[in-house]
C-alpha atoms as a PDB file:
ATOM      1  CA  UNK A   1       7.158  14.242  20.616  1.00  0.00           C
ATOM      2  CA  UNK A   2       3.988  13.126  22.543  1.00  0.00           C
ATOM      3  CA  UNK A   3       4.463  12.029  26.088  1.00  0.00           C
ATOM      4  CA  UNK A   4       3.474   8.559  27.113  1.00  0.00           C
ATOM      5  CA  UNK A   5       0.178   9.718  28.936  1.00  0.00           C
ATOM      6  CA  UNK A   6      -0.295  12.580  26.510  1.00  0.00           C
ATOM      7  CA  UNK A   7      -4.214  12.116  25.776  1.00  0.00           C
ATOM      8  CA  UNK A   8      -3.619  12.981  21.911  1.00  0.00           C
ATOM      9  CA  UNK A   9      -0.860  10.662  21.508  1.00  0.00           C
ATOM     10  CA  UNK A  10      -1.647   7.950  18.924  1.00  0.00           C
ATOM     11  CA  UNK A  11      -2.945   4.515  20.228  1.00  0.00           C
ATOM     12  CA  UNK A  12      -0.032   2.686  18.691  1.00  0.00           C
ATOM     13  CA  UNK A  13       2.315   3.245  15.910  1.00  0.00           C
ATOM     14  CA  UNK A  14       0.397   3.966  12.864  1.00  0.00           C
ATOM     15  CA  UNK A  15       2.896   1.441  10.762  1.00  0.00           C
ATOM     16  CA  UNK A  16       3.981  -2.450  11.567  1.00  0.00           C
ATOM     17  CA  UNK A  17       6.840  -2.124   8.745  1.00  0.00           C
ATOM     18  CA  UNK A  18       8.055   0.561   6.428  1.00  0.00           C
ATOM     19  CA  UNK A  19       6.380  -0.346   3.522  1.00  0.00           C
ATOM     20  CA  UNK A  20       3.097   0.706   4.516  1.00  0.00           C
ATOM     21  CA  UNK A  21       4.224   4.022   5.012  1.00  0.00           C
ATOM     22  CA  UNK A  22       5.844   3.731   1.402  1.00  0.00           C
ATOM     23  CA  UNK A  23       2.318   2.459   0.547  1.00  0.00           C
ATOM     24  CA  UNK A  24       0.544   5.203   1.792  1.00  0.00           C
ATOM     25  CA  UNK A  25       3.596   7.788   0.499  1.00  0.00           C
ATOM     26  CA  UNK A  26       3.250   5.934  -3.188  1.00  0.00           C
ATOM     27  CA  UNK A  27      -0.615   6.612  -3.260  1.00  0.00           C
ATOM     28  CA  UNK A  28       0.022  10.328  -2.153  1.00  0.00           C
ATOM     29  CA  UNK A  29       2.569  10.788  -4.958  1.00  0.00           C
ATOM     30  CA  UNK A  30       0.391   9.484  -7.495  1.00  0.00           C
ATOM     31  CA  UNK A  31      -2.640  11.917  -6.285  1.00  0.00           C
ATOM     32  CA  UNK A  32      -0.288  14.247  -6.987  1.00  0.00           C
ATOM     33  CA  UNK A  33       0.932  13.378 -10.243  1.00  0.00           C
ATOM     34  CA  UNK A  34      -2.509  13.165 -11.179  1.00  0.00           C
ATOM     35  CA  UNK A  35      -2.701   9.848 -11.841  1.00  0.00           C
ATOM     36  CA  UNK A  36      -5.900   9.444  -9.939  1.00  0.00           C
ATOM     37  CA  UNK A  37      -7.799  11.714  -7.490  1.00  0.00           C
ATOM     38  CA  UNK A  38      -7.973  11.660  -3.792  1.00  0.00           C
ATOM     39  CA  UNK A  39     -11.533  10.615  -4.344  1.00  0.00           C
ATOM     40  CA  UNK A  40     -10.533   7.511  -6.944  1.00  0.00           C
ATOM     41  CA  UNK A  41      -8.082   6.869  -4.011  1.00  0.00           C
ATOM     42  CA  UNK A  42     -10.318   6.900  -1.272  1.00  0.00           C
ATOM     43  CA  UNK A  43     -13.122   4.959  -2.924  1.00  0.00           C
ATOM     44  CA  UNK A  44     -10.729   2.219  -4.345  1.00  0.00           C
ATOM     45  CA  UNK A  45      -9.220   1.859  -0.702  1.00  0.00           C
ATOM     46  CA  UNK A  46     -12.873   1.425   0.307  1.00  0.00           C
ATOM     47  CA  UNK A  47     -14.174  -0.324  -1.870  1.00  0.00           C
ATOM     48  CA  UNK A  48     -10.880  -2.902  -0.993  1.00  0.00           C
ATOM     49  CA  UNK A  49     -11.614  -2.531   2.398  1.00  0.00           C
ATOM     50  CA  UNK A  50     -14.997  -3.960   2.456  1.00  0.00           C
ATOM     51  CA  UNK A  51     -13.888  -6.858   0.183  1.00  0.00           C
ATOM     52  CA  UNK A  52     -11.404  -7.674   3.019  1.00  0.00           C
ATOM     53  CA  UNK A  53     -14.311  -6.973   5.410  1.00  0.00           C
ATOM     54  CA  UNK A  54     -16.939  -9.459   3.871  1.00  0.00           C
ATOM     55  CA  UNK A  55     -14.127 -11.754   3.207  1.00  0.00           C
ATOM     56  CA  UNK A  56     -14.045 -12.434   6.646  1.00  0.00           C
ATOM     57  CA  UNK A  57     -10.130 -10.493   6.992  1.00  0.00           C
ATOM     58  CA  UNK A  58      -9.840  -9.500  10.582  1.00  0.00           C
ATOM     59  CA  UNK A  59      -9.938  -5.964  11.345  1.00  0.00           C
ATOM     60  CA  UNK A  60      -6.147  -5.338  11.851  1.00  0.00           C
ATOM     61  CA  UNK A  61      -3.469  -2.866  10.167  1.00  0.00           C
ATOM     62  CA  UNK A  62      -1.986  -6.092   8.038  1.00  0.00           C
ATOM     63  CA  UNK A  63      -5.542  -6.178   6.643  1.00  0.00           C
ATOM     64  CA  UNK A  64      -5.960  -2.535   5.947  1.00  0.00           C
ATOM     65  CA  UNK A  65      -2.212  -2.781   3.989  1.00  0.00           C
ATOM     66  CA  UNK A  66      -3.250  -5.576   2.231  1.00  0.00           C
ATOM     67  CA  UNK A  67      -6.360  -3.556   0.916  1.00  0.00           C
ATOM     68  CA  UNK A  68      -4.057  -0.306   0.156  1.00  0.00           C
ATOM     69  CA  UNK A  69      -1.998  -2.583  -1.945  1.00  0.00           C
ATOM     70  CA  UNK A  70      -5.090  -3.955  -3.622  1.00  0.00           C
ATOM     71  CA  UNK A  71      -6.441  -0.594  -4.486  1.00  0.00           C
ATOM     72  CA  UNK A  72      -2.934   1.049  -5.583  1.00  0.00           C
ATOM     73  CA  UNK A  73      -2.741  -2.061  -8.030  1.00  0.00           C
ATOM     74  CA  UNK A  74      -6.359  -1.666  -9.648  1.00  0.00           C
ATOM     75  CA  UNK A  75      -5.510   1.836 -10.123  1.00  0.00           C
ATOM     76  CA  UNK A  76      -2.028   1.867 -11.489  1.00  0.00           C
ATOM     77  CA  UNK A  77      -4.229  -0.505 -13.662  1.00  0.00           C
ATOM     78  CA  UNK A  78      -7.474   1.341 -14.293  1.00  0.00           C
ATOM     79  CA  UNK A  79      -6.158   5.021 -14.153  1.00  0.00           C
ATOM     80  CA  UNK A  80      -2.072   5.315 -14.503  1.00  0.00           C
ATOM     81  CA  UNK A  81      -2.083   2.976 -17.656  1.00  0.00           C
ATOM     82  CA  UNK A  82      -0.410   0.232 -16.268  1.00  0.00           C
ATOM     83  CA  UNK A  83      -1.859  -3.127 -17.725  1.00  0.00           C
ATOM     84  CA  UNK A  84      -2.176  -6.287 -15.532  1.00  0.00           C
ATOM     85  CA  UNK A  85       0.748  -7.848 -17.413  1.00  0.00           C
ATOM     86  CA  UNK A  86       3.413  -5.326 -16.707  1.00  0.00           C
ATOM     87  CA  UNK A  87       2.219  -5.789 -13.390  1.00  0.00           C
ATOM     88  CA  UNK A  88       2.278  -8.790 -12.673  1.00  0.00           C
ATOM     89  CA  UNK A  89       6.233  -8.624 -14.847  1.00  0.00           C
ATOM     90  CA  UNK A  90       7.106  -5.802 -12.532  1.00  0.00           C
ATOM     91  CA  UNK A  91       6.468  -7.734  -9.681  1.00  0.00           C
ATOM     92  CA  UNK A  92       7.675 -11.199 -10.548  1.00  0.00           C
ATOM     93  CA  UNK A  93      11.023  -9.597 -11.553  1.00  0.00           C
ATOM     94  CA  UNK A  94      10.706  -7.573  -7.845  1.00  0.00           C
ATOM     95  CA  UNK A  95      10.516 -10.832  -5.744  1.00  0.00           C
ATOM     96  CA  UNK A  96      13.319 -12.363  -8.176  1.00  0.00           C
ATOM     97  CA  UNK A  97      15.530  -9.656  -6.999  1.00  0.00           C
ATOM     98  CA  UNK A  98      14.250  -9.247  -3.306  1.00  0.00           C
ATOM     99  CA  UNK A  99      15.012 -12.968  -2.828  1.00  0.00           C
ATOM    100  CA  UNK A 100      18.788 -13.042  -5.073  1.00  0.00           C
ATOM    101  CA  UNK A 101      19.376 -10.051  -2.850  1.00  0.00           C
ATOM    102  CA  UNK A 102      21.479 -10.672   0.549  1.00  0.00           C
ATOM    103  CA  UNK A 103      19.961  -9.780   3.786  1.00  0.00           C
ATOM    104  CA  UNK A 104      20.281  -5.886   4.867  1.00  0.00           C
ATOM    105  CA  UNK A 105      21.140  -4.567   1.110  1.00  0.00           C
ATOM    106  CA  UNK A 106      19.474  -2.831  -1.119  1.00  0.00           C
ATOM    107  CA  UNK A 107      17.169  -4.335  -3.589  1.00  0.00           C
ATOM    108  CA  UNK A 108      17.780  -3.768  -6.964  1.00  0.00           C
ATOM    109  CA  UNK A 109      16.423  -4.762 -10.304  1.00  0.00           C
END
């Protein structure tokens, strides 16, 4: 555990809500698999990154999760076989539950 004027200690917590560590945990996984490559990973994060940038996103972690989520969707598409349509099904029938679901429970499909 770092102490609070330990100079190594992280600036602030590296996650605002735990499903960008489940982000960041999915995209690991899927190097693993061998879905994609670190390097697919890391230039599809970058490549979503400066989108955000030239958008005009501010430079915050809600940005930076927004652009992991961005490049974990156009690779599921372009290298796990996912197509945009199952996606976008996937998802739609995701927020149906997540919203039919009652507050503190488990979502489930």
């Amino acid at each position: 555990m770092f102490a609070p004027d330990d100079p190594l200690a992280p600036p602030a917590p590296a996650f605002e809500e735990p499903w960008q560590a489940q982000a960041l945990a999915l995209a690991d996984a899927m190097v693993r698999a061998g879905h994609f490559s670190a390097a697919d990973w890391a230039e599809a994060l970058g490549a979503a990154l400066r989108e955000a940038e030239a958008a005009g996103a501010p430079d915050t972690l809600g940005t930076y999760f927004t652009a992991v989520l961005t490049a974990l969707e156009r690779l599921a598409e372009t290298r796990a076989g996912l197509t945009a349509d199952t996606r976008a099904e996937r998802r739609a029938a995701w927020e149906a539950a997540y919203r039919r679901t009652p507050h503190g429970q488990p979502v489930t499909l």
